[in-house]
Protein backbone atom coordinates (compact mmCIF):
# COMPACT_ATOMS: atom_id res chain seq x y z
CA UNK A 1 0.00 0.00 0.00
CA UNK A 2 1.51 3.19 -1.06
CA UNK A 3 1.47 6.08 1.77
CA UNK A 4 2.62 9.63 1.56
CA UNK A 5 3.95 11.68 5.10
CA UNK A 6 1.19 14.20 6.89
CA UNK A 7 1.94 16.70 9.04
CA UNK A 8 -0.78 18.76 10.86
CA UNK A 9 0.46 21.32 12.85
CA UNK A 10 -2.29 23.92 15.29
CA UNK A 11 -0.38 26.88 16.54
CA UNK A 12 -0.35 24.97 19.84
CA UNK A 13 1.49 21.95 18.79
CA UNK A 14 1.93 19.20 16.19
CA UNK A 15 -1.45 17.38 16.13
CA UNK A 16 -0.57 14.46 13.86
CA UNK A 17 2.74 13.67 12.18
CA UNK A 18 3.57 9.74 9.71
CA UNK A 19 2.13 8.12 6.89
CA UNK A 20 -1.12 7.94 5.86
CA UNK A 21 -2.77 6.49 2.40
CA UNK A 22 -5.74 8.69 2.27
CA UNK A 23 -6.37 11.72 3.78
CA UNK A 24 -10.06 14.03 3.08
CA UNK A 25 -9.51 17.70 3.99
CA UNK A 26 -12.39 20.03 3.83
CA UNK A 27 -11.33 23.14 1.91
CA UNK A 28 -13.25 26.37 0.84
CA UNK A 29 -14.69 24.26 -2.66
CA UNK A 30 -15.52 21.54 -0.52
CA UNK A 31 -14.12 18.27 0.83
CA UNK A 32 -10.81 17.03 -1.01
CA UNK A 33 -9.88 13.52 -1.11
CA UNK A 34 -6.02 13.17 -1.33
CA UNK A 35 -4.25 9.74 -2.38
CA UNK A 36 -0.29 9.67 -2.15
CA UNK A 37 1.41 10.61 -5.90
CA UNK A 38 -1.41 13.34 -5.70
CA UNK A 39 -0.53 16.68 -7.86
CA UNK A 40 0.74 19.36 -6.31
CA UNK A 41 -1.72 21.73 -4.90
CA UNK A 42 -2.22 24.73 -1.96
CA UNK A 43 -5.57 25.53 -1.00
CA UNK A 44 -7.12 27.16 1.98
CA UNK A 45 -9.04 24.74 4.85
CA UNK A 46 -12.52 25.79 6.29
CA UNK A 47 -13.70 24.41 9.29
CA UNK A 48 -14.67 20.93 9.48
CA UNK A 49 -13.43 17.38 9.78
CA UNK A 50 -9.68 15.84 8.53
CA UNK A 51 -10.19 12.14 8.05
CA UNK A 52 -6.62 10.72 7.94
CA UNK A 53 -7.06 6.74 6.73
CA UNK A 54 -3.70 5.19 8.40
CA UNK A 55 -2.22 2.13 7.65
CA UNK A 56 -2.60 -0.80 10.40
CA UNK A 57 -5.63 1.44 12.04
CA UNK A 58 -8.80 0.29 11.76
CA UNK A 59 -10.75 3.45 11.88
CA UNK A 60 -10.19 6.97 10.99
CA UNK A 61 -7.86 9.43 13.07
CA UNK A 62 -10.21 12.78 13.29
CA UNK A 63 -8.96 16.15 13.54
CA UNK A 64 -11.59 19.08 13.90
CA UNK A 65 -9.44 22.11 12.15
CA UNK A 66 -10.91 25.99 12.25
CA UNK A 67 -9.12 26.90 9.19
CA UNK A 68 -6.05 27.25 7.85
CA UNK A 69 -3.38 26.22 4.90
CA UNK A 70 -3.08 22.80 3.10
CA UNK A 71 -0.44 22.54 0.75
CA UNK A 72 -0.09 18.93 -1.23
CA UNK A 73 3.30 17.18 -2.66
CA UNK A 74 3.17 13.79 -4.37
CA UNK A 75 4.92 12.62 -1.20
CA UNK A 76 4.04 15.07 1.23
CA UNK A 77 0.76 16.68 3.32
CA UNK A 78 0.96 19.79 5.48
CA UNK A 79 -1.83 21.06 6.64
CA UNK A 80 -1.23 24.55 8.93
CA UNK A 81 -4.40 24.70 11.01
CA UNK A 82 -5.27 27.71 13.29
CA UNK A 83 -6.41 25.58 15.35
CA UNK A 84 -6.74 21.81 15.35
CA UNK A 85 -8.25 18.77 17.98
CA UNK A 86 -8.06 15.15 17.84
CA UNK A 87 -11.58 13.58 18.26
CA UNK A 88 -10.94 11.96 21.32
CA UNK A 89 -10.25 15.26 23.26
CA UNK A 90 -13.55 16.32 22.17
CA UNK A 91 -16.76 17.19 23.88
CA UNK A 92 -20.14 18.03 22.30
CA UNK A 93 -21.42 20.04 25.57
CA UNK A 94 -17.90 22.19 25.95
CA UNK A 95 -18.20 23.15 21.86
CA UNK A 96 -21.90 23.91 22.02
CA UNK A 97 -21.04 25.96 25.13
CA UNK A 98 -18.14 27.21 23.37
CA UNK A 99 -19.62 28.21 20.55
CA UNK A 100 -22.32 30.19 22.39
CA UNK A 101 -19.89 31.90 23.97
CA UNK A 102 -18.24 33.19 20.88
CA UNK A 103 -21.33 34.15 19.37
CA UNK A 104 -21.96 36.06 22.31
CA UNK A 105 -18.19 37.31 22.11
CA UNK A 106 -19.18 38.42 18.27
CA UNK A 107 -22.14 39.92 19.53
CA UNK A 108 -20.43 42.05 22.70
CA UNK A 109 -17.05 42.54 20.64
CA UNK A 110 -15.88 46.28 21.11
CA UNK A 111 -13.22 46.22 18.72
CA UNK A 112 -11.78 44.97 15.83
CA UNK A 113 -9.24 42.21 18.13
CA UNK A 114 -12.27 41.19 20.62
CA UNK A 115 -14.07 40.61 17.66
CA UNK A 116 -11.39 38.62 15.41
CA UNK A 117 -10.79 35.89 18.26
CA UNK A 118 -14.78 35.54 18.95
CA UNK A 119 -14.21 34.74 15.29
CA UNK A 120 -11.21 32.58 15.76
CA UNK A 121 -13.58 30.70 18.56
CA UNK A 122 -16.72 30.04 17.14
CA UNK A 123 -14.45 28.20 14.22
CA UNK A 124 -12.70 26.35 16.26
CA UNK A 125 -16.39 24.95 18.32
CA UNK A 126 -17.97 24.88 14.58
CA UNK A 127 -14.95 22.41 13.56
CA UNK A 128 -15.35 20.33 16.67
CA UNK A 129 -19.41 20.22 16.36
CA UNK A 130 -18.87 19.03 12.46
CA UNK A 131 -16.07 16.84 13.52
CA UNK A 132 -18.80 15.24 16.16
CA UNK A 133 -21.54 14.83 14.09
CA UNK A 134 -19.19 12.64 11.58
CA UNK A 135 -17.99 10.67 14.65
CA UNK A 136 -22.15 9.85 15.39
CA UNK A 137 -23.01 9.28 11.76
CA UNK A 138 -20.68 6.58 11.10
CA UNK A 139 -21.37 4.94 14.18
């Protein structure tokens, strides 16, 4: 089975790093299913759900991602995320509270950097909600 390298990197830390023979990322024209050999490409990521398909796992490793930069190689994924969580530190009460919140924050925001990271937030809890609602579909 041929495999390409991934690396997924949040501004926090590096989420996910090794091989993987399929990865989908969703990106501003919609979901994009990657094989390895795949042409080269650079596209910007909307929030949503990376499915990495790994060799020797049986199910998918899940990253919720806000946003952010994807840029293919025939050997090589990187995906720069603002801000990225693997499915199992997930929660669906904390992101619907956390989304709330930054709708509030949106709402309340008195200037242009209050209102950017109630932006930043309600990404990140939009990324984890679509992230959960894959997790309970395939199940």
């Amino acid at each position: 089975m041929s495999t390409m390298h991934v690396e997924v990197v949040s501004n926090e830390e590096n989420i996910y790093s090794g091989e993987a023979s399929f990865v989908v990322v969703p990106t501003l024209e919609g979901e994009l299913g990657i094989y390895p050999r795949h042409e080269p490409i650079m596209s910007l990521v909307r929030p949503g759900a990376l499915r990495l398909t790994v060799p020797d796992h049986k199910e998918e490793i899940l990253v919720a991602v806000s946003g952010g930069v994807l840029e293919v190689q025939p050997d090589k994924l990187t995906l720069l995320a603002d801000v990225a969580v693997r499915s199992e530190e997930m929660d669906r009460q904390r992101a619907e509270e956390a989304k709330k919140a930054a709708e509030s924050g949106i709402s309340d925001a008195q200037d242009d950097v209050a209102l950017a990271k109630a932006h930043v937030a309600l990404a990140a809890a939009i990324a984890q909600l679509k992230t959960l609602d894959y997790l309970r579909n395939r199940k």
